[in-house]
PDB file of N, CA and C in Angstrom:
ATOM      1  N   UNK A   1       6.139-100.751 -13.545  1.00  0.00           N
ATOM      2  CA  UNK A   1       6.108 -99.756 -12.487  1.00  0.00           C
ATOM      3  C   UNK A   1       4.919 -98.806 -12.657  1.00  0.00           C
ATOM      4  N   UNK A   2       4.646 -98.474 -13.951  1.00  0.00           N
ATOM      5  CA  UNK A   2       3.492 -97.314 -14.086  1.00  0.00           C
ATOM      6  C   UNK A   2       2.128 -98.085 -13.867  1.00  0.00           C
ATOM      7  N   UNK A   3       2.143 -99.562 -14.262  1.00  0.00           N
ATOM      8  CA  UNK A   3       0.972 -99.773 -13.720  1.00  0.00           C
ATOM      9  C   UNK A   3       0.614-100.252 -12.074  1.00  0.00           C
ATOM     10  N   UNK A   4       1.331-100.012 -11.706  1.00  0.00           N
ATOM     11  CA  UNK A   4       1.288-100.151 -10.520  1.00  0.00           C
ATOM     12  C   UNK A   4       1.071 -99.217  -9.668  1.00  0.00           C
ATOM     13  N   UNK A   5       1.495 -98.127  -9.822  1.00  0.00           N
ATOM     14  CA  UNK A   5       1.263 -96.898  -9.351  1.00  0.00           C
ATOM     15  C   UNK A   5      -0.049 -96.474 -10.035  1.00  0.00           C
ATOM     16  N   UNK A   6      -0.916 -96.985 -11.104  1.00  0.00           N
ATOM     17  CA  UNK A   6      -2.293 -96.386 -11.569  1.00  0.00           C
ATOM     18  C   UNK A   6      -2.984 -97.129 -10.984  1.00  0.00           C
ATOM     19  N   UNK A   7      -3.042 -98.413 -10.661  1.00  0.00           N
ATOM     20  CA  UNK A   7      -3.731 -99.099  -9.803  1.00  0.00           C
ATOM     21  C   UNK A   7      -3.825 -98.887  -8.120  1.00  0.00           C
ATOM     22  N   UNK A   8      -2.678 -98.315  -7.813  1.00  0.00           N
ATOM     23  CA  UNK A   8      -2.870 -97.622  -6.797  1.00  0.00           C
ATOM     24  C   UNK A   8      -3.591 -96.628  -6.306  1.00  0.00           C
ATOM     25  N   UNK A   9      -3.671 -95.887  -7.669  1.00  0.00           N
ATOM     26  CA  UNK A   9      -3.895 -94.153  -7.428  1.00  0.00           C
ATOM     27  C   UNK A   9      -5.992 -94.492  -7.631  1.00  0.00           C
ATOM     28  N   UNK A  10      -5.956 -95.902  -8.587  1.00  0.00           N
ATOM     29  CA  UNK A  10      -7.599 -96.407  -8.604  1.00  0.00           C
ATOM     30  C   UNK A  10      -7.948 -96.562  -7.693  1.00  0.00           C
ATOM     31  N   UNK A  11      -7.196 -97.582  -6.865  1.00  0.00           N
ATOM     32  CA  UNK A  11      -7.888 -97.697  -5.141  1.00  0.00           C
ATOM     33  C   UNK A  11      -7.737 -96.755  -4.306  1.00  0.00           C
ATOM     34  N   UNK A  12      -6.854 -95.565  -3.735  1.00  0.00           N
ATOM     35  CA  UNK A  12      -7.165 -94.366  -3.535  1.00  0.00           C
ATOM     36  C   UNK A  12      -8.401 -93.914  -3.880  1.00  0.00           C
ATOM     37  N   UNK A  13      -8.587 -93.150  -5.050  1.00  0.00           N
ATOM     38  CA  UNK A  13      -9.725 -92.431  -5.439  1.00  0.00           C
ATOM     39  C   UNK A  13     -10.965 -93.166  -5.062  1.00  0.00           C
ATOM     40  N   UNK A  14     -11.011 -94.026  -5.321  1.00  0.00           N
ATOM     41  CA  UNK A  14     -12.316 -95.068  -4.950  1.00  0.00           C
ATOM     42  C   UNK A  14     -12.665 -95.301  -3.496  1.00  0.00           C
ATOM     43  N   UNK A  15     -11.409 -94.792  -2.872  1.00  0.00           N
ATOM     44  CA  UNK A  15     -11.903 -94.998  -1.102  1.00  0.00           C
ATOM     45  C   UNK A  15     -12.244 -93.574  -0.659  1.00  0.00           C
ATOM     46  N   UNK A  16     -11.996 -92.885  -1.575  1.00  0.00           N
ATOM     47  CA  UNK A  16     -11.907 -91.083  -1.514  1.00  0.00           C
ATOM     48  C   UNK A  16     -13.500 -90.586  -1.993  1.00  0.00           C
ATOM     49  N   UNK A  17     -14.130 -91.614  -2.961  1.00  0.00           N
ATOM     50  CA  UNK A  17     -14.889 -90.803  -3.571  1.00  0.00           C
ATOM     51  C   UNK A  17     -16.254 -90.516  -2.749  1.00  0.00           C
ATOM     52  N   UNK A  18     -16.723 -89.383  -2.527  1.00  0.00           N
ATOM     53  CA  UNK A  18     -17.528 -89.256  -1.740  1.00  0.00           C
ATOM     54  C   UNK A  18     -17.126 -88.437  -0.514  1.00  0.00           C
ATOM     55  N   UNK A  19     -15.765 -88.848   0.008  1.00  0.00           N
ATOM     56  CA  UNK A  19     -15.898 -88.556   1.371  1.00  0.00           C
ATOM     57  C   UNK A  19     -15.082 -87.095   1.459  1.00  0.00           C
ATOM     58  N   UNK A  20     -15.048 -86.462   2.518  1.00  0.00           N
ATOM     59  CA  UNK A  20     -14.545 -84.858   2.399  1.00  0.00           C
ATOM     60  C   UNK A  20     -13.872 -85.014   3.666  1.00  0.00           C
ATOM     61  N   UNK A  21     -13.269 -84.129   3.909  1.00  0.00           N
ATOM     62  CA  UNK A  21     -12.115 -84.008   5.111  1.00  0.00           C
ATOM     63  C   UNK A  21     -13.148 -84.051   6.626  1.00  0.00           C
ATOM     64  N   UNK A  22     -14.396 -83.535   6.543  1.00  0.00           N
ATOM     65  CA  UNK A  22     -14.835 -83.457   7.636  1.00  0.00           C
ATOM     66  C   UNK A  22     -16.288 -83.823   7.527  1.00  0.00           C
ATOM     67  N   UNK A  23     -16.987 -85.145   6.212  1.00  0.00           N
ATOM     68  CA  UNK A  23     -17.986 -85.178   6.453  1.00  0.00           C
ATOM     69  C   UNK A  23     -18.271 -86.059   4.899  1.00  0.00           C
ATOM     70  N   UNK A  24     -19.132 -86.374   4.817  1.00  0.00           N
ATOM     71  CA  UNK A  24     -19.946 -86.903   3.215  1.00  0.00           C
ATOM     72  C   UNK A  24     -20.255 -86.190   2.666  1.00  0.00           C
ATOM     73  N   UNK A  25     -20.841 -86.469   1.021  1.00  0.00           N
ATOM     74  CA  UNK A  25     -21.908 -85.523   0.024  1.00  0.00           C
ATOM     75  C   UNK A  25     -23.129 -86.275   0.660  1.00  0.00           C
ATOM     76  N   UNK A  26     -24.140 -85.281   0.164  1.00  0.00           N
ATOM     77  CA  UNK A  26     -25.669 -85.952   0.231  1.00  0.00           C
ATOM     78  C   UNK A  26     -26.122 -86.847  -0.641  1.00  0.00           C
ATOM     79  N   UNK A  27     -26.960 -87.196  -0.787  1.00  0.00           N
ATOM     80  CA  UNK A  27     -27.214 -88.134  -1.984  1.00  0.00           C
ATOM     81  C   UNK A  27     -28.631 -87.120  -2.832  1.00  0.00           C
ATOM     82  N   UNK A  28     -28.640 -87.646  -3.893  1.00  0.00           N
ATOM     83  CA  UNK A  28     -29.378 -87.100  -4.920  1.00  0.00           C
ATOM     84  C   UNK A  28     -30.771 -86.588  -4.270  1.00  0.00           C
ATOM     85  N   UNK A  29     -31.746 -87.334  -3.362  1.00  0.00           N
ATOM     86  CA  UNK A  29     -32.748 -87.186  -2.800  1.00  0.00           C
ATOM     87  C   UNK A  29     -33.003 -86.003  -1.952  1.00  0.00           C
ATOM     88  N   UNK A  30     -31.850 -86.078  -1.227  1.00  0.00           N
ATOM     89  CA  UNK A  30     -31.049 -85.392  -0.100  1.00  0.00           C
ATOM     90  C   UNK A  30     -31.022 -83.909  -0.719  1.00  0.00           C
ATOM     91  N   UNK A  31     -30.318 -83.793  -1.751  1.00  0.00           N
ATOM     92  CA  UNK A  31     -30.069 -82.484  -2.696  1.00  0.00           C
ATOM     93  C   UNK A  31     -31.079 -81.546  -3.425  1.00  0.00           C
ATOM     94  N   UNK A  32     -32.180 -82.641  -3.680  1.00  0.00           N
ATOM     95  CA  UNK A  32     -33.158 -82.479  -4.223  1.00  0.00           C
ATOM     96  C   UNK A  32     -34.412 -82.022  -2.957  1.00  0.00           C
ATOM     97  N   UNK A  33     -34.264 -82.462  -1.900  1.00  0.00           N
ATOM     98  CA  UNK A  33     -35.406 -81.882  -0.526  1.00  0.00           C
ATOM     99  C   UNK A  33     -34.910 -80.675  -0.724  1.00  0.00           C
ATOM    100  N   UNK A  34     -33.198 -80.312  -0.875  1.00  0.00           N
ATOM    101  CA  UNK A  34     -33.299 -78.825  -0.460  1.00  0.00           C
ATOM    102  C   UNK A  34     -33.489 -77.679  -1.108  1.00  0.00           C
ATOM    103  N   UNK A  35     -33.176 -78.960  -2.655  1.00  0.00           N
ATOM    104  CA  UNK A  35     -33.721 -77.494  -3.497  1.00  0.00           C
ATOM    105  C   UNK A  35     -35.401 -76.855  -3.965  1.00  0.00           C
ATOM    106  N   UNK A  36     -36.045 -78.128  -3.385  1.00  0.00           N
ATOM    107  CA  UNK A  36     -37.529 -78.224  -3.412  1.00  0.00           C
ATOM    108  C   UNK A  36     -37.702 -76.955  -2.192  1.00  0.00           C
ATOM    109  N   UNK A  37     -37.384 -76.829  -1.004  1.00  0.00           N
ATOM    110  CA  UNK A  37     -37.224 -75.815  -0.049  1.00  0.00           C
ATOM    111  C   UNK A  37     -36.567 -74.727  -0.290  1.00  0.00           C
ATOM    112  N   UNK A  38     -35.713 -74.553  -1.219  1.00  0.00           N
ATOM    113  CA  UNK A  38     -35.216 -73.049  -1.676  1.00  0.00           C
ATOM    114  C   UNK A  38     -36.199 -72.944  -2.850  1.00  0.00           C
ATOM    115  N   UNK A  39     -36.738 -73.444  -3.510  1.00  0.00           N
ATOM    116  CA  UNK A  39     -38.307 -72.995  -4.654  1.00  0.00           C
ATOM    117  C   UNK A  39     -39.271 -71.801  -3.584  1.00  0.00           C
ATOM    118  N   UNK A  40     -39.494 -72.806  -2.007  1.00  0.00           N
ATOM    119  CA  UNK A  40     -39.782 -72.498  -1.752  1.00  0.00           C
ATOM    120  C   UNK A  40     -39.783 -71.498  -0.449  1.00  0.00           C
ATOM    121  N   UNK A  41     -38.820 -71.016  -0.023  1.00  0.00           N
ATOM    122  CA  UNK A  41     -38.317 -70.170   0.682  1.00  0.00           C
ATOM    123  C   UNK A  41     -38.867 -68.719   0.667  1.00  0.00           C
ATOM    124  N   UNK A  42     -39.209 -68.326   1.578  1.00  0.00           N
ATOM    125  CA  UNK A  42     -39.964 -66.764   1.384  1.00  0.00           C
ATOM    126  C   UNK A  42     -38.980 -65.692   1.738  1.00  0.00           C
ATOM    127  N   UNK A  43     -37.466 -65.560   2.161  1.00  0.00           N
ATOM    128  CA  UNK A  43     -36.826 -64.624   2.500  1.00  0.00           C
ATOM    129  C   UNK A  43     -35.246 -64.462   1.738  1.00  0.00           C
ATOM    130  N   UNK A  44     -35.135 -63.686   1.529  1.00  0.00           N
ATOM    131  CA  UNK A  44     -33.535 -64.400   0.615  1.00  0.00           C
ATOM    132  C   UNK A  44     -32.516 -64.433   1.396  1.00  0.00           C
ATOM    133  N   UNK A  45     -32.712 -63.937   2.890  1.00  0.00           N
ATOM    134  CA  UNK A  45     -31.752 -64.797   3.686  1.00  0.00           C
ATOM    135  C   UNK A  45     -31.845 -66.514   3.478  1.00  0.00           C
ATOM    136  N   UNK A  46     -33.054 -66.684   3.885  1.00  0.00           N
ATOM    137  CA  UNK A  46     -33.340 -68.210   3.948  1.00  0.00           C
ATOM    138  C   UNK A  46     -32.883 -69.601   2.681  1.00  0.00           C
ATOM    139  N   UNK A  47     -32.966 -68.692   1.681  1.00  0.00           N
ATOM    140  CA  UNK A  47     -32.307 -69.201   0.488  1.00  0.00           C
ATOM    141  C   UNK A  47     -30.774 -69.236   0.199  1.00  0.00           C
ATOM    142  N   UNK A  48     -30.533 -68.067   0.834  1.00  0.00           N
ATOM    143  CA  UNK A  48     -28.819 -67.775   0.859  1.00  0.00           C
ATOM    144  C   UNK A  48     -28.784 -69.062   1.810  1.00  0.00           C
ATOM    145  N   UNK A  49     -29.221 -69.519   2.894  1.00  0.00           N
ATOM    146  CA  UNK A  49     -28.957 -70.395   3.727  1.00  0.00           C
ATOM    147  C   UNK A  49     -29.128 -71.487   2.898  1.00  0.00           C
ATOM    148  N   UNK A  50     -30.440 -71.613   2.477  1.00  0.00           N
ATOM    149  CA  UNK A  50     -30.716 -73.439   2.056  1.00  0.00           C
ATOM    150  C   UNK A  50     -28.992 -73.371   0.293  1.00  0.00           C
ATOM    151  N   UNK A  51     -28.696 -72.443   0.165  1.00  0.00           N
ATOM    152  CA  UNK A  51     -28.051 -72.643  -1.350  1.00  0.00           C
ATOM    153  C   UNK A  51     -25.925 -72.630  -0.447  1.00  0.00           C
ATOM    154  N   UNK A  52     -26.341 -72.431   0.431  1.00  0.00           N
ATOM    155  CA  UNK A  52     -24.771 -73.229   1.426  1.00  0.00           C
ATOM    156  C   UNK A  52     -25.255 -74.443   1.942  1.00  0.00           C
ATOM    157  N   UNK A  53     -26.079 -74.711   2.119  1.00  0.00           N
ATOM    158  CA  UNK A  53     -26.618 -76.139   2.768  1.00  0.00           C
ATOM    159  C   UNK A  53     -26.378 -76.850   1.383  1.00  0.00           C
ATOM    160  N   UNK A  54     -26.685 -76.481   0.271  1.00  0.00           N
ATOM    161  CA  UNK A  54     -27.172 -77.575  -0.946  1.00  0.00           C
ATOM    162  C   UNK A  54     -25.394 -77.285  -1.339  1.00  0.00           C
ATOM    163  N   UNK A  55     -24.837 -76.519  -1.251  1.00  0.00           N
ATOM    164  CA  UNK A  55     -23.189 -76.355  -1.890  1.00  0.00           C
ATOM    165  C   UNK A  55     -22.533 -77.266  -1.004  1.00  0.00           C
ATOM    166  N   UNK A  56     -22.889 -77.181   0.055  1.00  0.00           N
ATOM    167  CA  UNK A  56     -21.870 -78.017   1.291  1.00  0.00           C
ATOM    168  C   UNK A  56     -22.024 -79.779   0.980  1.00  0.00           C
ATOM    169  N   UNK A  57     -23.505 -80.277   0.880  1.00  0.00           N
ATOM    170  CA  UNK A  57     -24.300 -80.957   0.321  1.00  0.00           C
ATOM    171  C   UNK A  57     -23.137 -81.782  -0.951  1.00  0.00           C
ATOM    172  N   UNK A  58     -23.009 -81.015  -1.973  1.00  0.00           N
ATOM    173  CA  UNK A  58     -22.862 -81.478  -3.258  1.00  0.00           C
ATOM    174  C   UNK A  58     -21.256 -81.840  -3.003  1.00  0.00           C
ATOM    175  N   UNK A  59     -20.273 -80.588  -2.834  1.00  0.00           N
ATOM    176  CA  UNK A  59     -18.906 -80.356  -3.009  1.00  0.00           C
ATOM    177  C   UNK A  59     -18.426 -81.068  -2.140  1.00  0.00           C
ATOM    178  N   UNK A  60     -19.572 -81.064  -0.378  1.00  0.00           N
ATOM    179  CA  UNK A  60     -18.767 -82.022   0.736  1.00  0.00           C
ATOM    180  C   UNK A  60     -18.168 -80.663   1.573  1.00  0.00           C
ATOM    181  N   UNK A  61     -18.150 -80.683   2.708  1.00  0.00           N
ATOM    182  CA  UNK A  61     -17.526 -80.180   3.884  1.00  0.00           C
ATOM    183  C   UNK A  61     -16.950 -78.896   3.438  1.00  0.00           C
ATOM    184  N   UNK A  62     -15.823 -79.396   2.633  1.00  0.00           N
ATOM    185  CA  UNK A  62     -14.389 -78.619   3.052  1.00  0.00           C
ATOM    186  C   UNK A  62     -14.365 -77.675   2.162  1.00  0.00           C
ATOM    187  N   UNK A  63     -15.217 -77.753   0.450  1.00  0.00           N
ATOM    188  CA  UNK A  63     -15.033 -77.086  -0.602  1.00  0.00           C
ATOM    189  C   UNK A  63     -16.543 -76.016  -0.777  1.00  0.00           C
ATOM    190  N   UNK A  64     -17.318 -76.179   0.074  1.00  0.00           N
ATOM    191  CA  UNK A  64     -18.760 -75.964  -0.191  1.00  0.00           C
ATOM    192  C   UNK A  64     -18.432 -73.785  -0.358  1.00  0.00           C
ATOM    193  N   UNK A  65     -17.659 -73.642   1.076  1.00  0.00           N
ATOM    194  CA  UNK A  65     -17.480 -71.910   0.810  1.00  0.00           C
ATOM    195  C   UNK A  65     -16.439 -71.469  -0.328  1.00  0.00           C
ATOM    196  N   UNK A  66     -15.708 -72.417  -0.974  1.00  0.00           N
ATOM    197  CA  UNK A  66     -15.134 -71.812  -2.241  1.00  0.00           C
ATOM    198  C   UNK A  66     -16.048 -71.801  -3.357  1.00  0.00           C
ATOM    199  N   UNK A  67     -16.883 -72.535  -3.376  1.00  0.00           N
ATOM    200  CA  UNK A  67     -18.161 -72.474  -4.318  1.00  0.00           C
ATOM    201  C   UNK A  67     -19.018 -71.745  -4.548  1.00  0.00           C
ATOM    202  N   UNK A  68     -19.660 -70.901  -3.534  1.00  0.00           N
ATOM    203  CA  UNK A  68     -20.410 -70.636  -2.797  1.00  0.00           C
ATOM    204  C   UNK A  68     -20.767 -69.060  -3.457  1.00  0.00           C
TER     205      UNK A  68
END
């Protein structure tokens, strides 16, 4: 019975990983444009912006403003 239910809970997570209630993570490249653009950002609004873009980015959708 217990392995059955861990093999379950494997294919779950594995169809889970990545995806967020309302969207994907970025991929490494993806994460990396934005932090190359918050280096370079001239306003610290604009950075406050690109560093919720790169949280939303990493955590995914739903977790990015508890991070944040």
């Amino acid at each position: 019975m217990q392995i059955e239910v861990m093999s379950v809970l494997k294919v779950k997570t594995k169809a889970l990983r990545g995806k967020t209630r309302s969207g994907r993570r970025l991929s490494g490249r993806q994460l990396a444009s934005i932090l190359q653009r918050m280096d370079t950002a001239e306003t610290p609004h604009e950075r406050k912006r690109l560093r919720r873009e790169f949280m939303r980015g990493f955590y995914g959708d739903g977790r990015a403003d508890r991070h944040a």
